[in-house]
PDB file of N, CA and C in Angstrom:
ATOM      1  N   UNK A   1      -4.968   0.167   1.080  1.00  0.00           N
ATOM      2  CA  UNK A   1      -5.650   0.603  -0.125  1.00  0.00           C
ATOM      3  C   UNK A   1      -4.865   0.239  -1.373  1.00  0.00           C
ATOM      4  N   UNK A   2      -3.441   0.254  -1.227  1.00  0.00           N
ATOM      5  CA  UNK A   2      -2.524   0.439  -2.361  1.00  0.00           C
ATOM      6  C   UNK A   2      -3.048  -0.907  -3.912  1.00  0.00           C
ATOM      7  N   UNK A   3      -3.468  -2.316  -2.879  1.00  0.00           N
ATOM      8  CA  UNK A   3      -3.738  -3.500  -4.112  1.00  0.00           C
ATOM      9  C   UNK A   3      -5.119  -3.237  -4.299  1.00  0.00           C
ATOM     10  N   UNK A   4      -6.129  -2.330  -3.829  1.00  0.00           N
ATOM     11  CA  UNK A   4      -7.056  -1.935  -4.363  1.00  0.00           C
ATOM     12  C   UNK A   4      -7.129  -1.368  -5.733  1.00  0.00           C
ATOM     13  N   UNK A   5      -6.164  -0.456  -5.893  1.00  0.00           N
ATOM     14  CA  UNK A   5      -6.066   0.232  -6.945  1.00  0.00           C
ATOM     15  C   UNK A   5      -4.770   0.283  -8.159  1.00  0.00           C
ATOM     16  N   UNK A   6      -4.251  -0.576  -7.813  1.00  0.00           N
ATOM     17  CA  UNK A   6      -3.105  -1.218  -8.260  1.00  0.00           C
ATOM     18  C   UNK A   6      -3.487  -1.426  -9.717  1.00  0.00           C
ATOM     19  N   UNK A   7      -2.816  -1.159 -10.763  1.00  0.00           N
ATOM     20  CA  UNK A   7      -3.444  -1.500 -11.998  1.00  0.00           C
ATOM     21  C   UNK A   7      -2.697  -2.480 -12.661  1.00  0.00           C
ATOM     22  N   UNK A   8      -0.937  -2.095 -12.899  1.00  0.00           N
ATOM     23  CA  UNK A   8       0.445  -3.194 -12.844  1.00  0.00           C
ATOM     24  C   UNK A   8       0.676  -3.861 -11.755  1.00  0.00           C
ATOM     25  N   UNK A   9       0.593  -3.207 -10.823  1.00  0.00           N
ATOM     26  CA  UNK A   9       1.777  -4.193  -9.572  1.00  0.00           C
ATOM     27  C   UNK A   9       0.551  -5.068  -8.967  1.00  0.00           C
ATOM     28  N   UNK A  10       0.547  -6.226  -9.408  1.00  0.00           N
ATOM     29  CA  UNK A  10      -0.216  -7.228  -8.705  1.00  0.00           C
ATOM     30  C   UNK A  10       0.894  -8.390  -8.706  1.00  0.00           C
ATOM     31  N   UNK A  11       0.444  -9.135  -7.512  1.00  0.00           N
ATOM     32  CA  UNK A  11       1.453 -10.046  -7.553  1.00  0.00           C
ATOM     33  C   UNK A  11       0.309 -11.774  -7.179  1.00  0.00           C
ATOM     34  N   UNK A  12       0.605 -12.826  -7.831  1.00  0.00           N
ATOM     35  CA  UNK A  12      -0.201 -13.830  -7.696  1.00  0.00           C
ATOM     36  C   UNK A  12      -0.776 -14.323  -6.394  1.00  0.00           C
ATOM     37  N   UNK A  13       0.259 -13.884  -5.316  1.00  0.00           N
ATOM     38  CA  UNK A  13      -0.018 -14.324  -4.027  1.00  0.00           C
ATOM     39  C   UNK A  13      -0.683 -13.300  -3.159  1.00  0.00           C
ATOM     40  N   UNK A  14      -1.307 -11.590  -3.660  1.00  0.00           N
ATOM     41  CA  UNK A  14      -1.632 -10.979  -3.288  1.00  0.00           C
ATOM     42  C   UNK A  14      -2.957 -10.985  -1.849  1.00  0.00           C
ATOM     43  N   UNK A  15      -3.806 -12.026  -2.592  1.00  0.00           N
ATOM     44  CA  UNK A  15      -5.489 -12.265  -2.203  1.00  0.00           C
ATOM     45  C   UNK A  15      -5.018 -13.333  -1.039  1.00  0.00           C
ATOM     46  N   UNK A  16      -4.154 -14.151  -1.028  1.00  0.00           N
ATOM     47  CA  UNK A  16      -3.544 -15.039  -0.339  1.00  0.00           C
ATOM     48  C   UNK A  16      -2.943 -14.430   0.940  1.00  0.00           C
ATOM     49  N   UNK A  17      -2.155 -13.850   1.153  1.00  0.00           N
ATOM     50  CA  UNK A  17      -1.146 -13.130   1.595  1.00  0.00           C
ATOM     51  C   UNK A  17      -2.352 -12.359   2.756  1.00  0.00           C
ATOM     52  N   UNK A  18      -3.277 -11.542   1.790  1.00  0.00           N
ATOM     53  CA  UNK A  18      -4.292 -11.124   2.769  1.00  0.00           C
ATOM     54  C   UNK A  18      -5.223 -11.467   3.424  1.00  0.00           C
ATOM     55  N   UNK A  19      -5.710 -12.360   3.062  1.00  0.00           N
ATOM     56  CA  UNK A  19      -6.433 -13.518   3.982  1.00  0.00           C
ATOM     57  C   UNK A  19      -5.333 -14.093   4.841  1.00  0.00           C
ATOM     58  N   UNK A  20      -4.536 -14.373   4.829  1.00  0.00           N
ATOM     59  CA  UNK A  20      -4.073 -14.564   5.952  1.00  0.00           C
ATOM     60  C   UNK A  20      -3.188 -13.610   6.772  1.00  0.00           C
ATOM     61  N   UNK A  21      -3.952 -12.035   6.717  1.00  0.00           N
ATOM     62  CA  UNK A  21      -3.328 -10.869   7.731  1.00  0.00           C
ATOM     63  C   UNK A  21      -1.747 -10.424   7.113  1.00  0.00           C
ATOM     64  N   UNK A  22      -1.237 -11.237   6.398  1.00  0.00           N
ATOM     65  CA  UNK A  22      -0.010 -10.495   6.461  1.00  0.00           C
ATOM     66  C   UNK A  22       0.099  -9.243   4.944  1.00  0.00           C
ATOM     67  N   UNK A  23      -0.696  -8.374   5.128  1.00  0.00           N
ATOM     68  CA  UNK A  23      -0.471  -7.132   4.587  1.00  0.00           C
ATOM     69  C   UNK A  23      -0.804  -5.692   5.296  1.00  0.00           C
ATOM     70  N   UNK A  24      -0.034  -4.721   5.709  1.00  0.00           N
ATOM     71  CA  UNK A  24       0.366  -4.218   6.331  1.00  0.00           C
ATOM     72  C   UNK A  24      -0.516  -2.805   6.140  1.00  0.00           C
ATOM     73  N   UNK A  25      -0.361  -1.887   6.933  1.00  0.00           N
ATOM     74  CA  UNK A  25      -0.798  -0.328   6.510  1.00  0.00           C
ATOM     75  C   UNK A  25      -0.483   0.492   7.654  1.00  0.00           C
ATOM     76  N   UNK A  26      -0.233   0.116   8.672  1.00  0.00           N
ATOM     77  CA  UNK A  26       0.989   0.846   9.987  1.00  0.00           C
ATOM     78  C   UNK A  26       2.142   0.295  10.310  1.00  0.00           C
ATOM     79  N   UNK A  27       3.157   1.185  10.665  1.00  0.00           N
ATOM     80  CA  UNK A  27       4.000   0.473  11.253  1.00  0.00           C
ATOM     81  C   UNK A  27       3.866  -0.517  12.546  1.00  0.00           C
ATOM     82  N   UNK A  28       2.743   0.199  13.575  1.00  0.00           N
ATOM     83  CA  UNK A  28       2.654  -0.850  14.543  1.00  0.00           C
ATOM     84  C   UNK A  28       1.914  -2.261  13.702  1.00  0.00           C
ATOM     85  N   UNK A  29       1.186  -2.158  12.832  1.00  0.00           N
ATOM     86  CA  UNK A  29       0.747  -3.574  12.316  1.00  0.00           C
ATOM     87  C   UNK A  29       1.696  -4.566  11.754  1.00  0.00           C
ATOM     88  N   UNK A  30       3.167  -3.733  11.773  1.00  0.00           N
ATOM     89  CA  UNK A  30       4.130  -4.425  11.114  1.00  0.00           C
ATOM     90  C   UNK A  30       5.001  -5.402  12.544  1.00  0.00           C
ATOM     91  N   UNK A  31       5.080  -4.398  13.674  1.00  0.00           N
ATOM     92  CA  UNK A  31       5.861  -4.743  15.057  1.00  0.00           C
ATOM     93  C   UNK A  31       5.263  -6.107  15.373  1.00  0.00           C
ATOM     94  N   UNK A  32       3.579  -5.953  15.534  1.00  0.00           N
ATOM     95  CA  UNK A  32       3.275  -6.863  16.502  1.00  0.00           C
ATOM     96  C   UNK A  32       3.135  -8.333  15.652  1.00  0.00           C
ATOM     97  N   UNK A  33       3.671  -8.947  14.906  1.00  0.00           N
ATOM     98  CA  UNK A  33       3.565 -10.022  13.997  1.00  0.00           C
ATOM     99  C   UNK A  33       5.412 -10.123  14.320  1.00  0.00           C
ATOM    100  N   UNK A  34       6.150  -9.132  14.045  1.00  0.00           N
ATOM    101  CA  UNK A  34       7.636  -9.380  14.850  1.00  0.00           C
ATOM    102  C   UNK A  34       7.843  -9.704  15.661  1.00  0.00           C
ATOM    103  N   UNK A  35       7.544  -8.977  16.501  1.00  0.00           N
ATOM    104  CA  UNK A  35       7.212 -10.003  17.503  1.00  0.00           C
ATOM    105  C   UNK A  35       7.425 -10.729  18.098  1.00  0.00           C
ATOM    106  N   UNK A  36       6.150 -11.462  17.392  1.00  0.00           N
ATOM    107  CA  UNK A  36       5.391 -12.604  17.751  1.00  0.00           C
ATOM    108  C   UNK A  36       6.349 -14.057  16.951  1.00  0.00           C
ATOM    109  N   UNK A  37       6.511 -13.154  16.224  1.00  0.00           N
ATOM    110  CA  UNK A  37       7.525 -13.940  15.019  1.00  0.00           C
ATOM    111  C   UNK A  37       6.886 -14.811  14.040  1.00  0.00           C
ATOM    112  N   UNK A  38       5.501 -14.140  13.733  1.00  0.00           N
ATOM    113  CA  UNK A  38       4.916 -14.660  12.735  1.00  0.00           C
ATOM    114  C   UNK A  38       5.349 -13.945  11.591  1.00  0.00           C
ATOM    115  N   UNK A  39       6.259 -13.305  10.991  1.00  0.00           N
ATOM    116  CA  UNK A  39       6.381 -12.679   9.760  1.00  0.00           C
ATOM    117  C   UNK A  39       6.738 -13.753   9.083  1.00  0.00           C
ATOM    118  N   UNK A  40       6.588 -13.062   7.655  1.00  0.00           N
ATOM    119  CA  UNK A  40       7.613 -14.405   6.525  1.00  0.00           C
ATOM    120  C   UNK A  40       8.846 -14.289   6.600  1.00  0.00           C
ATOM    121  N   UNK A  41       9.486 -14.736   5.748  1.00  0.00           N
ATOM    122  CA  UNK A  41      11.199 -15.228   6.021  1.00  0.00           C
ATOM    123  C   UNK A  41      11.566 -13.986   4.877  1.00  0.00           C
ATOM    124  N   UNK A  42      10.518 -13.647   3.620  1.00  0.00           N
ATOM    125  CA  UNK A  42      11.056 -12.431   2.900  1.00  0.00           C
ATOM    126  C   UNK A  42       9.453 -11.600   3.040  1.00  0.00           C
ATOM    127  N   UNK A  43      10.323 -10.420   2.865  1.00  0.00           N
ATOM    128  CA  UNK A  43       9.088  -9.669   2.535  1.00  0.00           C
ATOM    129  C   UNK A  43       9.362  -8.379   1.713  1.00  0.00           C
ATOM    130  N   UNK A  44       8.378  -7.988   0.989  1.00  0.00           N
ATOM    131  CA  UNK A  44       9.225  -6.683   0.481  1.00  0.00           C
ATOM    132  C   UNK A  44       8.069  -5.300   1.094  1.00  0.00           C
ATOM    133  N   UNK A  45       8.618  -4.304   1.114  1.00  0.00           N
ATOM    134  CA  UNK A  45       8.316  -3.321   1.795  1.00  0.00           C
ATOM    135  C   UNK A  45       8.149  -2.151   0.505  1.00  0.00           C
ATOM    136  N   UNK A  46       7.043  -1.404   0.058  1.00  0.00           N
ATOM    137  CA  UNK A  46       7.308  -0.761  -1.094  1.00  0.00           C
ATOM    138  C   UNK A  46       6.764   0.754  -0.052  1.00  0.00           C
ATOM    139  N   UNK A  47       7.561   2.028   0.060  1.00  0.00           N
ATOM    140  CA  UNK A  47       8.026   2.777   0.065  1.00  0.00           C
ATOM    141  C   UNK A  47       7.341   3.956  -0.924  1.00  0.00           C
ATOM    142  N   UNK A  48       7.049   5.108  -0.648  1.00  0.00           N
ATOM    143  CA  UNK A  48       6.913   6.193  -1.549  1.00  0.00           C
ATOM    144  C   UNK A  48       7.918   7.388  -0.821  1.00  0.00           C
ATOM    145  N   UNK A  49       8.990   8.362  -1.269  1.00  0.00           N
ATOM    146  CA  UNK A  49       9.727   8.829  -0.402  1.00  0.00           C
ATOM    147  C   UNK A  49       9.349  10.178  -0.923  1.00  0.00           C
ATOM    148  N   UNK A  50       8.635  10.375  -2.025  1.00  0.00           N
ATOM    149  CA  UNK A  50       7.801  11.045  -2.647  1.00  0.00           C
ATOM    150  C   UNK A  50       6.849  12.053  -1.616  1.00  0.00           C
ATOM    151  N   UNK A  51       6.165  11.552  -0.514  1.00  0.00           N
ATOM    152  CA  UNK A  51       4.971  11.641  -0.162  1.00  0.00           C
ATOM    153  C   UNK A  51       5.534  11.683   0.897  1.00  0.00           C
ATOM    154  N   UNK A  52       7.047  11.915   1.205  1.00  0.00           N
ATOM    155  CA  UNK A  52       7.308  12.152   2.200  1.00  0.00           C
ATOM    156  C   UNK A  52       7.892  13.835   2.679  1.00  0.00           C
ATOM    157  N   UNK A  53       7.092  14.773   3.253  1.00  0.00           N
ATOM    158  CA  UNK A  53       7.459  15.998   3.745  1.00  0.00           C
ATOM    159  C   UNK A  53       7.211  16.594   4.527  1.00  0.00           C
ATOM    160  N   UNK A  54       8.088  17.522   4.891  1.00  0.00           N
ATOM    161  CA  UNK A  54       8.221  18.387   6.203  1.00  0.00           C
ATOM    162  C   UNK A  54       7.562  19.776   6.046  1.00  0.00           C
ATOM    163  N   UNK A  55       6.921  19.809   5.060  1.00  0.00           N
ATOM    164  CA  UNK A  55       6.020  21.036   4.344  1.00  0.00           C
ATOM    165  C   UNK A  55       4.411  20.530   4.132  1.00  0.00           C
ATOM    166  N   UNK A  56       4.164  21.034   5.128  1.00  0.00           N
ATOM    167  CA  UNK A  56       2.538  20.666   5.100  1.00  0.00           C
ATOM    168  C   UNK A  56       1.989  20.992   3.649  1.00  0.00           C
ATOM    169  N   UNK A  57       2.168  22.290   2.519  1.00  0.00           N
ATOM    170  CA  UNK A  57       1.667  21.997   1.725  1.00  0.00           C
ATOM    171  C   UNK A  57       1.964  20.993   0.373  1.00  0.00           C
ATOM    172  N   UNK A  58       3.403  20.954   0.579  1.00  0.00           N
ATOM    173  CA  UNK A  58       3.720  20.182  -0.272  1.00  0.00           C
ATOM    174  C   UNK A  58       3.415  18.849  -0.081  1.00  0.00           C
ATOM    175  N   UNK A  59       2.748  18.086   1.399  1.00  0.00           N
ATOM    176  CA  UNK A  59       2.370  17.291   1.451  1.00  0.00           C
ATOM    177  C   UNK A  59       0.780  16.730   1.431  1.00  0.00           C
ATOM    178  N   UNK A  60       0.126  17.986   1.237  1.00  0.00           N
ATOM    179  CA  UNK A  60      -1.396  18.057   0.801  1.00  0.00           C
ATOM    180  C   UNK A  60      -1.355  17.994  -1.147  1.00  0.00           C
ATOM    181  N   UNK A  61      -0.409  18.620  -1.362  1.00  0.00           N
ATOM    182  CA  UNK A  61      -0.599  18.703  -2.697  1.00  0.00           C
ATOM    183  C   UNK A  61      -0.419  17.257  -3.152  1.00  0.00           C
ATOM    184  N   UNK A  62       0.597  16.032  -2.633  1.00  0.00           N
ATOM    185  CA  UNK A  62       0.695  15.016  -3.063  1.00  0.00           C
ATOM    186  C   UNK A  62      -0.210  14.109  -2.628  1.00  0.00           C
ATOM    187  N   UNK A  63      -0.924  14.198  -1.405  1.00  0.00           N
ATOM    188  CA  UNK A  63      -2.333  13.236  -1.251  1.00  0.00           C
ATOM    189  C   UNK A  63      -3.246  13.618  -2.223  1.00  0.00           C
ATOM    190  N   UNK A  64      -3.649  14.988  -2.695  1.00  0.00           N
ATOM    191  CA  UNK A  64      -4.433  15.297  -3.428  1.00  0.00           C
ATOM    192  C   UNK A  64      -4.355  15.151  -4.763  1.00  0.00           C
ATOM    193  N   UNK A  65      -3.083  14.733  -5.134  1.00  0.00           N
ATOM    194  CA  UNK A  65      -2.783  14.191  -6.774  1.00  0.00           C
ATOM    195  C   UNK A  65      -2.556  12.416  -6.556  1.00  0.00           C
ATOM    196  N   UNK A  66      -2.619  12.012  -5.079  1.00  0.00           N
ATOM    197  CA  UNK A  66      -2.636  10.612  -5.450  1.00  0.00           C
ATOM    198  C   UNK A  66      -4.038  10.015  -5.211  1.00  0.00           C
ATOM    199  N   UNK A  67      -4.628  11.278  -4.079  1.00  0.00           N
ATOM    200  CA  UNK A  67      -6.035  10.203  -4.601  1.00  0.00           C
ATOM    201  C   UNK A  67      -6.886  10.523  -5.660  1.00  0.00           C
ATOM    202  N   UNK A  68      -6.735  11.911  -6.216  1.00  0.00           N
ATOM    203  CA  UNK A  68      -6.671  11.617  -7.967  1.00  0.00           C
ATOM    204  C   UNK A  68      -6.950  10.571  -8.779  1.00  0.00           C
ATOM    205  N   UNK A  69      -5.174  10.081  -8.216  1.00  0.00           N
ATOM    206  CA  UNK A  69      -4.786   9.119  -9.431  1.00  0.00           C
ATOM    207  C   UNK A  69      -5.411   7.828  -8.914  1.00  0.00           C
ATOM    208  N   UNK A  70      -5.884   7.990  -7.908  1.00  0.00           N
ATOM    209  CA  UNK A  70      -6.137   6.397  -7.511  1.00  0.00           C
ATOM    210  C   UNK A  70      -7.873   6.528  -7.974  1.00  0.00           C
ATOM    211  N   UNK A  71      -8.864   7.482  -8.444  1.00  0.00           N
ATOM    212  CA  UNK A  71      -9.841   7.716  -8.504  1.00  0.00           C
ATOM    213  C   UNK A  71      -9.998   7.173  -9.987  1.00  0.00           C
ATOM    214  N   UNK A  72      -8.584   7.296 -10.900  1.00  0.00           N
ATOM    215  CA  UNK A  72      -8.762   6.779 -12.311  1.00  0.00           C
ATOM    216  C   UNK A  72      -8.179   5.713 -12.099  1.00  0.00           C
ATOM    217  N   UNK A  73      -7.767   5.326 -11.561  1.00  0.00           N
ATOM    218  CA  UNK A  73      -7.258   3.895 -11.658  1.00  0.00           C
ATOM    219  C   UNK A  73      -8.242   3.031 -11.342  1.00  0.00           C
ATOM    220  N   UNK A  74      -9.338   3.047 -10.153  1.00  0.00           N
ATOM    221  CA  UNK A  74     -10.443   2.455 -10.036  1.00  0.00           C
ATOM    222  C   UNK A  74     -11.355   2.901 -11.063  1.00  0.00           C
ATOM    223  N   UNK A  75     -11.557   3.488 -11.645  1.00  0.00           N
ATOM    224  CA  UNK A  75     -12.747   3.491 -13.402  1.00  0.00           C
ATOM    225  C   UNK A  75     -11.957   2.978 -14.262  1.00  0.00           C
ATOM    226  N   UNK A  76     -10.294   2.882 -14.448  1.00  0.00           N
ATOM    227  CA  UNK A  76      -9.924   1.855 -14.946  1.00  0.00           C
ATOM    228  C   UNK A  76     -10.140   0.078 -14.472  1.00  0.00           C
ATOM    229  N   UNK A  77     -10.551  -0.116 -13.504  1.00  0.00           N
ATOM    230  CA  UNK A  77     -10.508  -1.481 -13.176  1.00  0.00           C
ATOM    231  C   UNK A  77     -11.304  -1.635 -13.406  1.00  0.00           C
ATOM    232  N   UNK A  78     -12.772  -0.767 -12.977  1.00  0.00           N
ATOM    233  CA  UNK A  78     -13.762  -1.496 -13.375  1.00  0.00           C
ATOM    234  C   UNK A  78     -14.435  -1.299 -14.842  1.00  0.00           C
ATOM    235  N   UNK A  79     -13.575  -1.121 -15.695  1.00  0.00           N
ATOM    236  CA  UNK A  79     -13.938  -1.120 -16.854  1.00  0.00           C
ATOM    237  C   UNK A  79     -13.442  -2.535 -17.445  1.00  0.00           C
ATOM    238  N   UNK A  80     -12.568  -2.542 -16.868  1.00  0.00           N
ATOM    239  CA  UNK A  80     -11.336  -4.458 -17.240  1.00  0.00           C
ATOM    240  C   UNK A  80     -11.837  -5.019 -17.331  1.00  0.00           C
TER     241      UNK A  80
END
């Protein structure tokens, strides 16, 4: 979902990159391309450590303020 709603972080090779499978959203989707040893030679991995907890509510409260934010970020795009 994340280059769906992405408003800054786009990167030129994004649309590219995904047509040809290599963008990720599990860890097992990450293993089996290792593999295989089809990964690229770099890759970057972006991380939220934020959204990471051992407190169920504190971890409802942050899905629920990010898909929020991701709800204005798409009426921002399609206003662009």
């Amino acid at each position: 979902m994340g280059n769906r709603v992405s408003v800054r972080d786009k990167m030129p090779q994004q649309e590219q990159r995904k047509s040809h499978g290599l963008t990720f959203r599990t860890t097992k989707a990450i293993i089996r391309p290792a593999e295989r040893g089809s990964l690229p030679h770099k890759m970057m991995i972006t991380v939220h450590p934020q959204r990471w907890s051992s407190s169920a509510a504190t971890w409802v409260k942050e899905l629920v303020w990010q898909n929020a934010k991701n709800l204005l970020k798409r009426a921002l795009i399609s206003i662009r």
